[in-house]
PDB file of N, CA and C in Angstrom:
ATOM      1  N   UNK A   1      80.094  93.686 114.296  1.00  0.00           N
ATOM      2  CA  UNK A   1      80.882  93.891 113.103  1.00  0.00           C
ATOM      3  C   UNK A   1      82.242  93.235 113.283  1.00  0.00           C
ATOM      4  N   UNK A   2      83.016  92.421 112.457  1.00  0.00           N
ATOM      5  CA  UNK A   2      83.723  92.191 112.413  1.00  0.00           C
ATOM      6  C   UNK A   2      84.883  92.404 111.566  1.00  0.00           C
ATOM      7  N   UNK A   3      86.249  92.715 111.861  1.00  0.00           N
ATOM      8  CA  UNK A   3      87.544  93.709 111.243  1.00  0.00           C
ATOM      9  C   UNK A   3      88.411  92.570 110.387  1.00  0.00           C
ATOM     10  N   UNK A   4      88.617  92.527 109.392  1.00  0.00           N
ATOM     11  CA  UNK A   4      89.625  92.066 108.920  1.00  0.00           C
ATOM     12  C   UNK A   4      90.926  92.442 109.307  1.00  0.00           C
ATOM     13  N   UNK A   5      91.497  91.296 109.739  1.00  0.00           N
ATOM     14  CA  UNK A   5      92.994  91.788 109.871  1.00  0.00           C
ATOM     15  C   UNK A   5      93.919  90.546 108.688  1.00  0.00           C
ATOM     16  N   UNK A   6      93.522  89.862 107.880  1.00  0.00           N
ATOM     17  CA  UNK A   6      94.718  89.088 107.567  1.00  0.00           C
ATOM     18  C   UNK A   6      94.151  87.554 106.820  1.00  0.00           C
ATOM     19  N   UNK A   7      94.656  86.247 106.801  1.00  0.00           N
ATOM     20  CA  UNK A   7      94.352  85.584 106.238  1.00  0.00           C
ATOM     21  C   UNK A   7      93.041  84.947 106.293  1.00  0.00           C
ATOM     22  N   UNK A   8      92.465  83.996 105.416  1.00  0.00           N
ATOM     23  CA  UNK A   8      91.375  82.992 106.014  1.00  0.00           C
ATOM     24  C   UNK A   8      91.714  82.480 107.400  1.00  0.00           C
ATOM     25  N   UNK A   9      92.796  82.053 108.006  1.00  0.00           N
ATOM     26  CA  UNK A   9      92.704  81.509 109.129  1.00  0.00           C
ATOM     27  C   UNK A   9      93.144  82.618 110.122  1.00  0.00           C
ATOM     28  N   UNK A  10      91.823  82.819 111.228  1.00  0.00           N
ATOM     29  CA  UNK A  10      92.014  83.713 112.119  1.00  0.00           C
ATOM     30  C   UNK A  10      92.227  85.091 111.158  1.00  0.00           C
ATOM     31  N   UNK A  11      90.877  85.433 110.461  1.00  0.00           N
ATOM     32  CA  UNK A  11      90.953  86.498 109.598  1.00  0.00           C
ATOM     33  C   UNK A  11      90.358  87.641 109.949  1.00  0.00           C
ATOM     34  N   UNK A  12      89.188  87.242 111.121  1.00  0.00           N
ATOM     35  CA  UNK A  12      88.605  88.430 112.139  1.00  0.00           C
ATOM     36  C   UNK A  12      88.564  88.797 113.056  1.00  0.00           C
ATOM     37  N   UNK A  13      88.915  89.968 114.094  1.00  0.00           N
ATOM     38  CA  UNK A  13      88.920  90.327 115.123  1.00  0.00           C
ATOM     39  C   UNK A  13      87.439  91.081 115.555  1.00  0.00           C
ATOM     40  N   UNK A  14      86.676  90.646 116.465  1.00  0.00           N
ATOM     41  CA  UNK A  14      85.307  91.151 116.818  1.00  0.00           C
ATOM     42  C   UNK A  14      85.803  92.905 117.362  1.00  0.00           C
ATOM     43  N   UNK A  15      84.614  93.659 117.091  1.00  0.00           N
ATOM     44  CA  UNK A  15      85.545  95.413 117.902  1.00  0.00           C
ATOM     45  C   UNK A  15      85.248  95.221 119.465  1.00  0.00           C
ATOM     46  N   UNK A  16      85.610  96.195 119.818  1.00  0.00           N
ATOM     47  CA  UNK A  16      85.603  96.296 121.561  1.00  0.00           C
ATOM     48  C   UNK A  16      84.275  96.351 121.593  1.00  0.00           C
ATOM     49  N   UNK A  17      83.728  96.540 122.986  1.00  0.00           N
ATOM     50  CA  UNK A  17      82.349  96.627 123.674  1.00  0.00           C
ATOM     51  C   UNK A  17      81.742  97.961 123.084  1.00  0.00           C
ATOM     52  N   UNK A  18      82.835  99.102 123.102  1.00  0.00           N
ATOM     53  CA  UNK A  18      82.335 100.536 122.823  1.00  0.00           C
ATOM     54  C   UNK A  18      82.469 100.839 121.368  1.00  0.00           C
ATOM     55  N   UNK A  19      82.557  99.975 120.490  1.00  0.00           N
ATOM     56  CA  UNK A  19      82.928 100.240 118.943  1.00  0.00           C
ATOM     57  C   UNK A  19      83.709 100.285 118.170  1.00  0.00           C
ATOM     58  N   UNK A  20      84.592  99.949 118.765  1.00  0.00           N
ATOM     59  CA  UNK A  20      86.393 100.589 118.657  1.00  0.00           C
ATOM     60  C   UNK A  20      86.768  99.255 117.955  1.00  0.00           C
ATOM     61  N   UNK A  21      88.380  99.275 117.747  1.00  0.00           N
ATOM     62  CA  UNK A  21      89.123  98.295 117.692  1.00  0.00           C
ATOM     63  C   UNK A  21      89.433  97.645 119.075  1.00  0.00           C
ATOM     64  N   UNK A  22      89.706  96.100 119.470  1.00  0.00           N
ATOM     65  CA  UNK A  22      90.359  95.443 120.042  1.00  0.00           C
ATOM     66  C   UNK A  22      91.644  96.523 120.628  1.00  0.00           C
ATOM     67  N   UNK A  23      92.217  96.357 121.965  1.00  0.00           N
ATOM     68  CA  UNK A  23      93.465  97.324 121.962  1.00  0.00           C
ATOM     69  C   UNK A  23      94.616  96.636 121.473  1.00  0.00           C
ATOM     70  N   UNK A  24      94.386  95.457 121.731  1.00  0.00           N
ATOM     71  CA  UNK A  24      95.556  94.052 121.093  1.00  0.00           C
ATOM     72  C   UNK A  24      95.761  94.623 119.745  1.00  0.00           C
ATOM     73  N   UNK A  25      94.867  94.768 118.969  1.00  0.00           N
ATOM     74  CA  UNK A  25      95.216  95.066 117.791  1.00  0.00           C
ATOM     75  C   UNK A  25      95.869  96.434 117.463  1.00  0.00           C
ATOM     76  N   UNK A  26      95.284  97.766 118.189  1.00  0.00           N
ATOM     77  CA  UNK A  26      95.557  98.551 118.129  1.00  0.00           C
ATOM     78  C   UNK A  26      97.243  98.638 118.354  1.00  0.00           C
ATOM     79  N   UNK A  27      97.735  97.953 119.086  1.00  0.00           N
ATOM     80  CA  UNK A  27      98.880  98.111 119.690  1.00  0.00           C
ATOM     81  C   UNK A  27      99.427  97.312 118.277  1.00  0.00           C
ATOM     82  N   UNK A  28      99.268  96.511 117.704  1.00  0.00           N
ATOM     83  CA  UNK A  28     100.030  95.755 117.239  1.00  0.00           C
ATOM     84  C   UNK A  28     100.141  96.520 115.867  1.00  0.00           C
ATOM     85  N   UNK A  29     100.009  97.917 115.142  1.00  0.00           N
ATOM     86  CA  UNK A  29     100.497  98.518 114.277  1.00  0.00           C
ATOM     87  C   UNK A  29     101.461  99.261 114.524  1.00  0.00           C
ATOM     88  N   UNK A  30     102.574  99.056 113.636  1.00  0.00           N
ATOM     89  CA  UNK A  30     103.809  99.234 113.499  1.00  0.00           C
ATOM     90  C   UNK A  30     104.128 101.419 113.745  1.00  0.00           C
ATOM     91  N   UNK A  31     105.308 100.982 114.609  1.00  0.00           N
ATOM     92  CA  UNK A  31     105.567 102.542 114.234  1.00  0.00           C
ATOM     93  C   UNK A  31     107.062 102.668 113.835  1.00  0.00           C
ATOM     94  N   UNK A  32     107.155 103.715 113.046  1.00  0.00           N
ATOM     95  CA  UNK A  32     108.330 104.459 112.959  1.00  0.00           C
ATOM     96  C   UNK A  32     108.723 105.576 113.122  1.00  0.00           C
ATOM     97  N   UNK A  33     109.842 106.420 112.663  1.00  0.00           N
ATOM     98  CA  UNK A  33     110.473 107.241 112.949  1.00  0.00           C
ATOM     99  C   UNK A  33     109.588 108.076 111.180  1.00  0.00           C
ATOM    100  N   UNK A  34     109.186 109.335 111.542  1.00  0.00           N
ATOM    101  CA  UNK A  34     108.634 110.411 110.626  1.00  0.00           C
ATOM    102  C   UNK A  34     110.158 110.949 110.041  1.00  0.00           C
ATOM    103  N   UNK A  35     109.987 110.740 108.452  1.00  0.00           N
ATOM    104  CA  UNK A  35     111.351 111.534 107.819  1.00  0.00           C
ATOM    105  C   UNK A  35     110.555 112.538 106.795  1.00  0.00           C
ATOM    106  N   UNK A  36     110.924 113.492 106.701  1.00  0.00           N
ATOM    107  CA  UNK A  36     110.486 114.948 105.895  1.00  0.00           C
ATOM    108  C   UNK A  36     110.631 114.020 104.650  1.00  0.00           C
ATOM    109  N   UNK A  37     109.845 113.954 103.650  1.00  0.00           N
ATOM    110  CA  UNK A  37     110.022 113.783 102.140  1.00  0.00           C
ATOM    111  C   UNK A  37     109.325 112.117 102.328  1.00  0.00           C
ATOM    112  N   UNK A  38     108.421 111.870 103.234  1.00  0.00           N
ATOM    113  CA  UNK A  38     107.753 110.773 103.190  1.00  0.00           C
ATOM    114  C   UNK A  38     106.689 110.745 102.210  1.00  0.00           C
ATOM    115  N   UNK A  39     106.650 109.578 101.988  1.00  0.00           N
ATOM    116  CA  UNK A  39     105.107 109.640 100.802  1.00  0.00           C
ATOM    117  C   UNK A  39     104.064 109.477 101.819  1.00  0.00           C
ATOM    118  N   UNK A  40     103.186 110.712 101.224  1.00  0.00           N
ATOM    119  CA  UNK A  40     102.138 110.535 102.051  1.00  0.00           C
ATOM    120  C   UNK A  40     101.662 112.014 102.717  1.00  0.00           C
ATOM    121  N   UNK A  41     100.954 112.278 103.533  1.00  0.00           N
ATOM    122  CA  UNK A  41     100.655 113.291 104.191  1.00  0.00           C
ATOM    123  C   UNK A  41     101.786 113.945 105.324  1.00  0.00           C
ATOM    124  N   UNK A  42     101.830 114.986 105.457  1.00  0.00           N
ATOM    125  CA  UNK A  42     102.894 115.480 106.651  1.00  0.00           C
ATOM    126  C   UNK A  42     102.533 115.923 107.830  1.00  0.00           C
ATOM    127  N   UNK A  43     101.097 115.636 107.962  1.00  0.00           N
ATOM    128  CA  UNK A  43     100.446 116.122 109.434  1.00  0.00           C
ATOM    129  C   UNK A  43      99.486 114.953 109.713  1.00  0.00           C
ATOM    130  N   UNK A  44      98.789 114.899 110.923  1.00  0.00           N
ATOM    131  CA  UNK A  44      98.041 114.061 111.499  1.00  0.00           C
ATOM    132  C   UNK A  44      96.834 114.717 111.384  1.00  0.00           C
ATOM    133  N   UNK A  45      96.201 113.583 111.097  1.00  0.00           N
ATOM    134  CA  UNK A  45      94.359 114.223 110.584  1.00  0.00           C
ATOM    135  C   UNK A  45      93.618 113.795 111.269  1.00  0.00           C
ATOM    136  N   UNK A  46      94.175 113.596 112.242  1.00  0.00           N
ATOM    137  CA  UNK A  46      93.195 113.765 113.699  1.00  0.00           C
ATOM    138  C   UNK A  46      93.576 114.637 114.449  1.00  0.00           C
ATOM    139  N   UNK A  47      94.891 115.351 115.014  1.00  0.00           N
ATOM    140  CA  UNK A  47      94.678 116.511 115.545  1.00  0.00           C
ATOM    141  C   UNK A  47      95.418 117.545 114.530  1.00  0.00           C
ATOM    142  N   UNK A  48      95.725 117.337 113.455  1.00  0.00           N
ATOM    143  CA  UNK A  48      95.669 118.526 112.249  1.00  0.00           C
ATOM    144  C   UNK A  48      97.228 118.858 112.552  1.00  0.00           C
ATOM    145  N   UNK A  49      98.233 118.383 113.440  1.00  0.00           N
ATOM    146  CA  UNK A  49      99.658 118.967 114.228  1.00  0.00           C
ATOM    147  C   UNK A  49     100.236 118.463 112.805  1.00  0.00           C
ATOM    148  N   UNK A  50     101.290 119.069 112.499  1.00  0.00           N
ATOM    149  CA  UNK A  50     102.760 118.713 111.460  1.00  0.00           C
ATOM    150  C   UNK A  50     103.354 117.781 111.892  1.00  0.00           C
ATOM    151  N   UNK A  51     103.666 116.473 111.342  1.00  0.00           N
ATOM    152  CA  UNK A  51     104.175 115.614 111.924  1.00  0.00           C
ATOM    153  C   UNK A  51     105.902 116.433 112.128  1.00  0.00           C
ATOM    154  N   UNK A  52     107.058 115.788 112.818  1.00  0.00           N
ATOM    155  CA  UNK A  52     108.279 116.627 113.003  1.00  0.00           C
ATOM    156  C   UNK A  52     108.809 115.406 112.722  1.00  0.00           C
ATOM    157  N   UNK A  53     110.482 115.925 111.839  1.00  0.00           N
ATOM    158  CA  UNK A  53     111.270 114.883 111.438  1.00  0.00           C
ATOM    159  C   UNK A  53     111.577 114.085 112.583  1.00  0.00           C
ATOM    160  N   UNK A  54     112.013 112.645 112.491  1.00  0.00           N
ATOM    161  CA  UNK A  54     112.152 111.704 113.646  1.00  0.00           C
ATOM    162  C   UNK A  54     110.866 111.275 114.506  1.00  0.00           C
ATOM    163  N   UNK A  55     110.360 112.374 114.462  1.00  0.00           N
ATOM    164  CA  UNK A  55     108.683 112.264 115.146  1.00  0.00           C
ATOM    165  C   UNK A  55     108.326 110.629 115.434  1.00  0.00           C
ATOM    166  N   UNK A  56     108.093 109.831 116.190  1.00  0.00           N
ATOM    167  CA  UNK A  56     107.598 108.693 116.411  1.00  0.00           C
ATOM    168  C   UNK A  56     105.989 108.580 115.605  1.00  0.00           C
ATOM    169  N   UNK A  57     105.746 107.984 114.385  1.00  0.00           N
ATOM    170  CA  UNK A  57     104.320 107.853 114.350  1.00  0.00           C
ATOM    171  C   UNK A  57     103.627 106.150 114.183  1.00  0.00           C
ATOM    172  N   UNK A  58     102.544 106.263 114.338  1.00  0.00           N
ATOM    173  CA  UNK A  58     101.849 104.823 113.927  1.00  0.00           C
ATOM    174  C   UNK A  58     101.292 104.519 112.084  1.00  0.00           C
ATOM    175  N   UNK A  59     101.728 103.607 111.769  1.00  0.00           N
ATOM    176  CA  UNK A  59     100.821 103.730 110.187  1.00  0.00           C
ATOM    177  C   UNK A  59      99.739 102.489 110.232  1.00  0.00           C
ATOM    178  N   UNK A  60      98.579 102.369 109.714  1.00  0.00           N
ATOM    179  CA  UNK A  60      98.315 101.305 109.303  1.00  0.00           C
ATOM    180  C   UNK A  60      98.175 100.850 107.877  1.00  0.00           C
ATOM    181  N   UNK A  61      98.883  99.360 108.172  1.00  0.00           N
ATOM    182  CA  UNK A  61      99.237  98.747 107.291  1.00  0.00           C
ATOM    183  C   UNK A  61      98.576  98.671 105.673  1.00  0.00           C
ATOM    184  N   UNK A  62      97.501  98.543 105.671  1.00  0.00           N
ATOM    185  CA  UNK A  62      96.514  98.075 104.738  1.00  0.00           C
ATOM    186  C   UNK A  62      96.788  99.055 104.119  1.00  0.00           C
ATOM    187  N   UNK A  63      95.665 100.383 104.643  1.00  0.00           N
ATOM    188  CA  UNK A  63      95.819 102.055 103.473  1.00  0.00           C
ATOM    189  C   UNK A  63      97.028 102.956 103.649  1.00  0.00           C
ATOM    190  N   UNK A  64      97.637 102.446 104.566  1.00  0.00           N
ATOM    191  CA  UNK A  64      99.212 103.129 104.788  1.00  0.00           C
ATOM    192  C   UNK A  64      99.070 104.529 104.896  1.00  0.00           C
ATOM    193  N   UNK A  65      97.989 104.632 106.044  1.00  0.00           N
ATOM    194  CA  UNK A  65      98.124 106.273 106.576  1.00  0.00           C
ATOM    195  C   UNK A  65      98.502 106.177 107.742  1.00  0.00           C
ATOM    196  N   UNK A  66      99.428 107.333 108.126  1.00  0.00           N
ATOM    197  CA  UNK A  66     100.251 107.594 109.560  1.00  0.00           C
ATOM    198  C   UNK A  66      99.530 108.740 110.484  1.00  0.00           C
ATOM    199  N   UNK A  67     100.004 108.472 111.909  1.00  0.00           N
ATOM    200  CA  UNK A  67      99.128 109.312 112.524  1.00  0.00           C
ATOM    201  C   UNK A  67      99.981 109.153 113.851  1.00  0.00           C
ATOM    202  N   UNK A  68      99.886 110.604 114.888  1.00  0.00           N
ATOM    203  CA  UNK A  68     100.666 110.112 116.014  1.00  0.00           C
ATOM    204  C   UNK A  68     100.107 109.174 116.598  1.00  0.00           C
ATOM    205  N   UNK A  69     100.540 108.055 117.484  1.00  0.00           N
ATOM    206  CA  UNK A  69     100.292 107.168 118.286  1.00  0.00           C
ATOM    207  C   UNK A  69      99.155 107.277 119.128  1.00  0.00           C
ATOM    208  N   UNK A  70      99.433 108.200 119.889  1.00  0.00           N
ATOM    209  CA  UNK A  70      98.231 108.371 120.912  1.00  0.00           C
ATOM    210  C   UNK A  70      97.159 108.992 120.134  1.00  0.00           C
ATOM    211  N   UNK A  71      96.838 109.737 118.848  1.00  0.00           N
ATOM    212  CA  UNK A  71      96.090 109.883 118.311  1.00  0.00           C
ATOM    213  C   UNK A  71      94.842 108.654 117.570  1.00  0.00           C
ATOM    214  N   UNK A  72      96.082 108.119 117.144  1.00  0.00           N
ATOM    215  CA  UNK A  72      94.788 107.214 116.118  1.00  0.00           C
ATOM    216  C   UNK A  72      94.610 105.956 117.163  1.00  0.00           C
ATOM    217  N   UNK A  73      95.678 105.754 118.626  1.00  0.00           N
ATOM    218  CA  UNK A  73      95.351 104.806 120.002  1.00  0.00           C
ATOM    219  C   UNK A  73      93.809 105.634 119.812  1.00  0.00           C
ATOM    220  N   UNK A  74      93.662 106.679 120.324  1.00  0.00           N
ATOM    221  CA  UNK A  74      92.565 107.166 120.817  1.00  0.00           C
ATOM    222  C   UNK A  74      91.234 106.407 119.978  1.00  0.00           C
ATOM    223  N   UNK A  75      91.028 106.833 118.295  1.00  0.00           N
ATOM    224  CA  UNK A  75      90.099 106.922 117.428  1.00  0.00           C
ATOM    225  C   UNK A  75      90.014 105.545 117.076  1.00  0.00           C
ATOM    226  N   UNK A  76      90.810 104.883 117.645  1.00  0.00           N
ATOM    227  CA  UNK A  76      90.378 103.255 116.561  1.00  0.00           C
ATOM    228  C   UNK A  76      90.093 102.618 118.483  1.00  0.00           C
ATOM    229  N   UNK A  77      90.384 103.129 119.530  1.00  0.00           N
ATOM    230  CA  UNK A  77      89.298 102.810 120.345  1.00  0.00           C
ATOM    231  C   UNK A  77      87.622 102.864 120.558  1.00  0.00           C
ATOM    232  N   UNK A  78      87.351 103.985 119.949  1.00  0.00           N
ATOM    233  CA  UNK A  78      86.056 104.597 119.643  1.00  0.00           C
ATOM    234  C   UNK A  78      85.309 104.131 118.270  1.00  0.00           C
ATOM    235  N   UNK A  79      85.758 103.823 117.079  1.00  0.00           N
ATOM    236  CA  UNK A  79      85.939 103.222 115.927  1.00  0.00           C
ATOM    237  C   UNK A  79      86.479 102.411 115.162  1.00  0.00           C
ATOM    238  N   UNK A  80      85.751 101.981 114.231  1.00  0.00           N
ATOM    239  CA  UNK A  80      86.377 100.518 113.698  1.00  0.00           C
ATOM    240  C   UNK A  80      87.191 100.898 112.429  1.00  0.00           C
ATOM    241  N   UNK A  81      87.487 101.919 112.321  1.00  0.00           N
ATOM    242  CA  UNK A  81      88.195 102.030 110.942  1.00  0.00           C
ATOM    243  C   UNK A  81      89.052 103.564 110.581  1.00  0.00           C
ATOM    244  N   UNK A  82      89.902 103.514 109.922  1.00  0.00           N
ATOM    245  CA  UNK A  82      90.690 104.463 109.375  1.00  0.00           C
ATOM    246  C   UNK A  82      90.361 105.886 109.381  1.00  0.00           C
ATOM    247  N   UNK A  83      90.469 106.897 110.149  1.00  0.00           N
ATOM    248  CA  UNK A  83      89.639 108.173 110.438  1.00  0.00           C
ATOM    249  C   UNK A  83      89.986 108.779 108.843  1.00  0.00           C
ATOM    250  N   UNK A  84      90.850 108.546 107.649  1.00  0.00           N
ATOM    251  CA  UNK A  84      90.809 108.961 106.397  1.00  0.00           C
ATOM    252  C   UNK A  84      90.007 108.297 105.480  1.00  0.00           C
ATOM    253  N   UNK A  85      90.237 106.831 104.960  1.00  0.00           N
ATOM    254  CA  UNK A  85      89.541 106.341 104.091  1.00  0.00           C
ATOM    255  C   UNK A  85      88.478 105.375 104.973  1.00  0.00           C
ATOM    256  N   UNK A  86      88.327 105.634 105.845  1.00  0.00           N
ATOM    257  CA  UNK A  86      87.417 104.562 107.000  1.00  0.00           C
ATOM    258  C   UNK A  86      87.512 103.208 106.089  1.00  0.00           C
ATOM    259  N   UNK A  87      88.550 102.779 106.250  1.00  0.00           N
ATOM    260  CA  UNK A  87      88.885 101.376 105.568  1.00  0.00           C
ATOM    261  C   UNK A  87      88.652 100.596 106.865  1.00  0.00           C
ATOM    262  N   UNK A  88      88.067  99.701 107.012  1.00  0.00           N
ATOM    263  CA  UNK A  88      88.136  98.672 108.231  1.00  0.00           C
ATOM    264  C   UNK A  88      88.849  97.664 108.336  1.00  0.00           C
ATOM    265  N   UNK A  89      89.882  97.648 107.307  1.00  0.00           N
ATOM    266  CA  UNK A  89      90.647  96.339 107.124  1.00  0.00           C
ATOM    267  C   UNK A  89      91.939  97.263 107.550  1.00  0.00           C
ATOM    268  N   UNK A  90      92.522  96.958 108.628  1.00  0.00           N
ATOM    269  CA  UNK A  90      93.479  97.536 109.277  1.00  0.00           C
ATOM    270  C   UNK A  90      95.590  96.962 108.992  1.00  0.00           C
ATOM    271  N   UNK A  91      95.549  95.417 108.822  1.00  0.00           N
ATOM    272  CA  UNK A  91      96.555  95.349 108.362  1.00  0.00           C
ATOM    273  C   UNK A  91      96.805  94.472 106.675  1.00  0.00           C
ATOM    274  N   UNK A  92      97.243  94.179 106.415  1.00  0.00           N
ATOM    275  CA  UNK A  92      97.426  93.780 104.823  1.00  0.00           C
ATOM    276  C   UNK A  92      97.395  91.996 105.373  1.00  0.00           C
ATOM    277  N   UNK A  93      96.315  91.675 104.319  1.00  0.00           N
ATOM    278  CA  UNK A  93      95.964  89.543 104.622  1.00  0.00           C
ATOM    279  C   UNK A  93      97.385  88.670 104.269  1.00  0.00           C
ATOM    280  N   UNK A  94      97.671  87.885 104.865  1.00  0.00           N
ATOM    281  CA  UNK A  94      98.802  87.544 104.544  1.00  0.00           C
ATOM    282  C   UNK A  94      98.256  85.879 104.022  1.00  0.00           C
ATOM    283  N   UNK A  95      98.919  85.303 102.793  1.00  0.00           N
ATOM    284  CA  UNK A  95      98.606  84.073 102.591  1.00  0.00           C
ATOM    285  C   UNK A  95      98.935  82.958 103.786  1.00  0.00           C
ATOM    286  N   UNK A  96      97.616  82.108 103.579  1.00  0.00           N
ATOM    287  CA  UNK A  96      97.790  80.809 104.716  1.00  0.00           C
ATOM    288  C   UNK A  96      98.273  79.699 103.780  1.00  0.00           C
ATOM    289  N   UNK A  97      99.438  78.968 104.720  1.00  0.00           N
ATOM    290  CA  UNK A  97     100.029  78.021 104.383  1.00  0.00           C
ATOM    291  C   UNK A  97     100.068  76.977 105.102  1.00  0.00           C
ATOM    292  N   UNK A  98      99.201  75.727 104.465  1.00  0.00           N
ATOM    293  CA  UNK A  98      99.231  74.176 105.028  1.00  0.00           C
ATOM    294  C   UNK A  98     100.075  73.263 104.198  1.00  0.00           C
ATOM    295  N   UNK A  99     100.671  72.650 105.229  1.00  0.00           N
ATOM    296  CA  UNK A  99     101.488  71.351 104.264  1.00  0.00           C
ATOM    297  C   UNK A  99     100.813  70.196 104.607  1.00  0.00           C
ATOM    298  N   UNK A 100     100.534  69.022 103.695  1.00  0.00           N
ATOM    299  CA  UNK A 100      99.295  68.013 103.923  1.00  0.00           C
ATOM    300  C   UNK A 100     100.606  67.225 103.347  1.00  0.00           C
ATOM    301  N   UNK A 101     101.451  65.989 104.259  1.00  0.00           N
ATOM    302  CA  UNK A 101     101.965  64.610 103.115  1.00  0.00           C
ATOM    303  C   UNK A 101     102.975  65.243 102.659  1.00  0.00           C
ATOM    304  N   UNK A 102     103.546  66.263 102.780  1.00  0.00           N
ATOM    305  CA  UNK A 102     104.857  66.696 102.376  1.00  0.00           C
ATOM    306  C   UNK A 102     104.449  67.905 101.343  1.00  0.00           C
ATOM    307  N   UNK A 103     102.991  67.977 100.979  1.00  0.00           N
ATOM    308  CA  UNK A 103     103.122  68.852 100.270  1.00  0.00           C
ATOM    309  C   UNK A 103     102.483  70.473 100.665  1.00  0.00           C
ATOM    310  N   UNK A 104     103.230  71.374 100.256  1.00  0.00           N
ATOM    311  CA  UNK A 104     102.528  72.568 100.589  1.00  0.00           C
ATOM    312  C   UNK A 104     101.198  72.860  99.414  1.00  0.00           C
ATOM    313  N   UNK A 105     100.318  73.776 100.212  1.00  0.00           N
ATOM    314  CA  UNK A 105      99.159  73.956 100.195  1.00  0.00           C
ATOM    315  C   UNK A 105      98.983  75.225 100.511  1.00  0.00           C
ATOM    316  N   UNK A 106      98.798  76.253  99.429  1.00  0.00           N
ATOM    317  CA  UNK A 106      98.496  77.914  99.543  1.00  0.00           C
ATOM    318  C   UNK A 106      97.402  78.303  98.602  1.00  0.00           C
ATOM    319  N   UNK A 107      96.222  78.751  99.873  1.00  0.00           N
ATOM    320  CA  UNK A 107      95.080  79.104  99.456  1.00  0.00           C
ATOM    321  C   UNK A 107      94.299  78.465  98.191  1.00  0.00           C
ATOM    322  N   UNK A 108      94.050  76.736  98.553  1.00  0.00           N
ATOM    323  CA  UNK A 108      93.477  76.535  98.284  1.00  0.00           C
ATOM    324  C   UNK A 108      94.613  75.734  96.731  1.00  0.00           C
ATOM    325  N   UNK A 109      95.245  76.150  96.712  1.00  0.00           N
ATOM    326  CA  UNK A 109      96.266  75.571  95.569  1.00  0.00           C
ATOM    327  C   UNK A 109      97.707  74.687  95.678  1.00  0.00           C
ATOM    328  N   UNK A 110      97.779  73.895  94.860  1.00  0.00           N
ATOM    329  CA  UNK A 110      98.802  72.518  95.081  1.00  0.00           C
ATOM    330  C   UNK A 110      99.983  72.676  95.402  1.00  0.00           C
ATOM    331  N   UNK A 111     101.304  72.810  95.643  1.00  0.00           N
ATOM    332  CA  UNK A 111     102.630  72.860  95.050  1.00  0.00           C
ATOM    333  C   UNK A 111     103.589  72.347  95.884  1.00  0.00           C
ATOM    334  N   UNK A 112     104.382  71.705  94.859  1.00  0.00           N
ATOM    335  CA  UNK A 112     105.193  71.148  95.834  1.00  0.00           C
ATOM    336  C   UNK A 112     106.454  72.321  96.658  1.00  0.00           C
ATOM    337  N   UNK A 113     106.405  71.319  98.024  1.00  0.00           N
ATOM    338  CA  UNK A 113     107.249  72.306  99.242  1.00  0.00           C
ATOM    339  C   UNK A 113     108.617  72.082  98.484  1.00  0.00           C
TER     340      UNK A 113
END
């Protein structure tokens, strides 16, 4: 099975041996600092804990659900996708950009750079 992470070029990451995500990838979702009045859920739905203001958490990008670090480290080792919406597309595709002759070239469409 293969994971979307991002544009046509270099758009799939194969999963680990055991089912999981890549850890490269795993590592490479963003964390921040948990603030009370976030959009979104206020606990982790993998071990069910209250997230705490400042709290360090991980989100991924794509469905923009948060989770502590070592939690969803754990579950996207074991699995290929989002333990809420089991979305398998983990970060948001970003457009690819070629310039051919001076001119730019995005997805497939003309314009000048």
């Amino acid at each position: 099975m293969d994971i979307s992470i991002g544009s046509d070029h270099h758009s799939t990451v194969e999963e680990n041996v055991d089912g999981g995500v890549d850890p490269s990838l795993i590592r490479a979702l963003p964390e921040f600092e948990f603030e009370l009045g976030e959009k979104g859920s206020v606990n982790c739905a993998i071990c069910l804990s209250e997230f705490e203001c400042k709290e360090v958490v991980k989100k991924i990008p794509f469905c923009g659900h948060v989770f502590h670090p070592k939690c969803i480290e754990m579950w996207l080792l074991d699995h290929p996708s989002c333990p809420l919406c089991r979305s398998a597309k983990l970060f948001i595709p970003q457009p690819v950009h070629h310039t051919f002759n001076g001119l730019a070239l995005l997805k497939g469409w003309l314009r000048l750079s």
